[in-house]
C-alpha atoms as a PDB file:
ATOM      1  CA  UNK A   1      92.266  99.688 108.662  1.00  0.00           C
ATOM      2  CA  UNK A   2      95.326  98.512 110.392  1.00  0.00           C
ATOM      3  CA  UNK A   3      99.087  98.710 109.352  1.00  0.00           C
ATOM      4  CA  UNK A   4     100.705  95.455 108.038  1.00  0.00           C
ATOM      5  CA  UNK A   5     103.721  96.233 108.587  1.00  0.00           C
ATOM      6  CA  UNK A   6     104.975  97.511 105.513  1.00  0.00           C
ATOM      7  CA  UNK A   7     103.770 101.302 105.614  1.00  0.00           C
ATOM      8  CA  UNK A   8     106.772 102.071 108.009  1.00  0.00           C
ATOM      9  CA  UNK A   9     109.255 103.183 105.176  1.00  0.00           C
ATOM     10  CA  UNK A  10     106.701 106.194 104.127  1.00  0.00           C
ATOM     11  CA  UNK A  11     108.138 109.375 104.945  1.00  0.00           C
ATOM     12  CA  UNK A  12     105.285 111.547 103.061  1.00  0.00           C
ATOM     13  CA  UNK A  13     102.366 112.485 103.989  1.00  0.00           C
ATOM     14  CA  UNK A  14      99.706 108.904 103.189  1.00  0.00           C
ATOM     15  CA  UNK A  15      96.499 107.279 104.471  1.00  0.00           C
ATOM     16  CA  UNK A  16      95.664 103.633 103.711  1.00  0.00           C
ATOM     17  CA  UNK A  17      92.507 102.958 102.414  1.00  0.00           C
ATOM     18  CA  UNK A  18      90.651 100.179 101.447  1.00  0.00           C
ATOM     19  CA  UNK A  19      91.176  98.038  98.295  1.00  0.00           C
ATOM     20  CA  UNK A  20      87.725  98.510  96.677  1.00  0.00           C
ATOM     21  CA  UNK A  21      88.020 102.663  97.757  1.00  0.00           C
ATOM     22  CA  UNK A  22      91.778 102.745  96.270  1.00  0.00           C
ATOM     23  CA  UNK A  23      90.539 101.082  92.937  1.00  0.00           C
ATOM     24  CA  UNK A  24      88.221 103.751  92.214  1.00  0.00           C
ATOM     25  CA  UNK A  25      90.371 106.579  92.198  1.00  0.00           C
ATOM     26  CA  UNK A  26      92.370 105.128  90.139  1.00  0.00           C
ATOM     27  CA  UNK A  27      89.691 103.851  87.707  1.00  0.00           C
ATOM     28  CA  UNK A  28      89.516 107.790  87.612  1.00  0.00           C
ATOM     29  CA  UNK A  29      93.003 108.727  86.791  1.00  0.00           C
ATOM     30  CA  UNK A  30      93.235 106.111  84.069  1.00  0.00           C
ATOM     31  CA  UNK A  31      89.824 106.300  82.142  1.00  0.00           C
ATOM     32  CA  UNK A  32      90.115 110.305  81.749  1.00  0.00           C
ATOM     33  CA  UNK A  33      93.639 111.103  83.088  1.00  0.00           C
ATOM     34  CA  UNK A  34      92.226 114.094  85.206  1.00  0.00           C
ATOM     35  CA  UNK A  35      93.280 115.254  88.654  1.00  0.00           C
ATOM     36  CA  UNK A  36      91.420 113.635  91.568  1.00  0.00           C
ATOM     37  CA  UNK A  37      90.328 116.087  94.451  1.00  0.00           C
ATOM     38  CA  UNK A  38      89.448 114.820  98.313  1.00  0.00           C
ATOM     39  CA  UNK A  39      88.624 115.603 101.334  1.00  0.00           C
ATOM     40  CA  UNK A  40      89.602 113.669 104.828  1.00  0.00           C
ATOM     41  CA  UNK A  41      87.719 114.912 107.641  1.00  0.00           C
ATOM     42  CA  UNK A  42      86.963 113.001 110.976  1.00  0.00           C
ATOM     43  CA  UNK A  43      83.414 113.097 112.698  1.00  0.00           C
ATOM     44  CA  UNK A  44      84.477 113.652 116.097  1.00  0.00           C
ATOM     45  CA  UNK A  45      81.848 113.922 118.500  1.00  0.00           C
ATOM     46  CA  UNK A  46      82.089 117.133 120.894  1.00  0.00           C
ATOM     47  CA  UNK A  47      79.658 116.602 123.865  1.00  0.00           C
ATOM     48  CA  UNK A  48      80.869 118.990 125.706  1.00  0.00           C
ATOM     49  CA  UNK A  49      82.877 121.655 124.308  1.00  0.00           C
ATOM     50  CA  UNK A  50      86.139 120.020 124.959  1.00  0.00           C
ATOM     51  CA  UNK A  51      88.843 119.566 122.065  1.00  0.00           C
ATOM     52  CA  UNK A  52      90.308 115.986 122.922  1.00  0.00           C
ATOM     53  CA  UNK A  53      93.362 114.602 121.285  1.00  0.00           C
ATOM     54  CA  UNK A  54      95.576 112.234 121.294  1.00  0.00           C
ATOM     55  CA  UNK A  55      99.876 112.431 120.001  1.00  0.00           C
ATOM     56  CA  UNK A  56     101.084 109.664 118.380  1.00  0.00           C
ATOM     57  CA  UNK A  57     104.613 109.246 117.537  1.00  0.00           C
ATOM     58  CA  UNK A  58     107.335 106.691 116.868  1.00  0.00           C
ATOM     59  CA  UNK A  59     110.299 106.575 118.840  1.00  0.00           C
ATOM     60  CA  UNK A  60     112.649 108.699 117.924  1.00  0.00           C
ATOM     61  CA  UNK A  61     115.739 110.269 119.478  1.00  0.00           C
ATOM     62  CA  UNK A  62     115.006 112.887 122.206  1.00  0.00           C
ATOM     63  CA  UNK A  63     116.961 115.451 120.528  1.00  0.00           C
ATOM     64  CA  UNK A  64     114.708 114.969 117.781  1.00  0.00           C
ATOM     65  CA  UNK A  65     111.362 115.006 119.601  1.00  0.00           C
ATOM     66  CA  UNK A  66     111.882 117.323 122.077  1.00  0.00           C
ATOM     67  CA  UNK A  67     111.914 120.628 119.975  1.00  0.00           C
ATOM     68  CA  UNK A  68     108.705 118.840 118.255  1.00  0.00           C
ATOM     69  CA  UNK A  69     107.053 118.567 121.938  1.00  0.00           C
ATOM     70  CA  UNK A  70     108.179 121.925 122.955  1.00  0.00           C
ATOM     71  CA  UNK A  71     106.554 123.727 120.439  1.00  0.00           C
ATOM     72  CA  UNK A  72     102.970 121.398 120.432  1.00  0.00           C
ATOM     73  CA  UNK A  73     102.908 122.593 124.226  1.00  0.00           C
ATOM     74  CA  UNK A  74     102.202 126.048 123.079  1.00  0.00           C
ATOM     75  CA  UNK A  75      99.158 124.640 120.940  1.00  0.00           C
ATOM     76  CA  UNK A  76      98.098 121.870 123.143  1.00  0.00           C
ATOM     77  CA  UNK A  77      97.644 124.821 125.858  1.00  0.00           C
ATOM     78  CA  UNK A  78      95.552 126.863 123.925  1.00  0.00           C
ATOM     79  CA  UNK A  79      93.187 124.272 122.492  1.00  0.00           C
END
């Protein structure tokens, strides 16, 4: 599912699902008004032992992104 657009003002933590899949959770919290647990998880494929990855970011000032970068190189070395 693809960004319209509008999810760039969310500063918390969010996935976008699909209508139908959104509708059913809350179906849940209304009809019994009980907490919902989930799980995300991604089937990623691992042929060969690798970890493969990908950083995605939005521009931001370097001051900002470089003590973010300078600490994932620690991490990205070890994986």
């Amino acid at each position: 599912m693809a960004d319209d657009g509008s999810g760039s003002d969310i500063t918390i933590p969010s996935v976008l699902l699909f209508k139908q899949d959104a509708d059913a959770i809350k179906n849940v919290l209304k009809d019994d008004n009980s907490p919902v647990v989930m799980e995300l998880s991604f089937l990623i494929p691992s042929p060969d032992d690798r970890v493969e990855y990908s950083l995605w970011f939005v521009p931001l000032p370097a001051k900002t992104l470089t003590p973010l970068l300078t600490e994932f190189k620690a991490y990205s070395q070890a994986l």
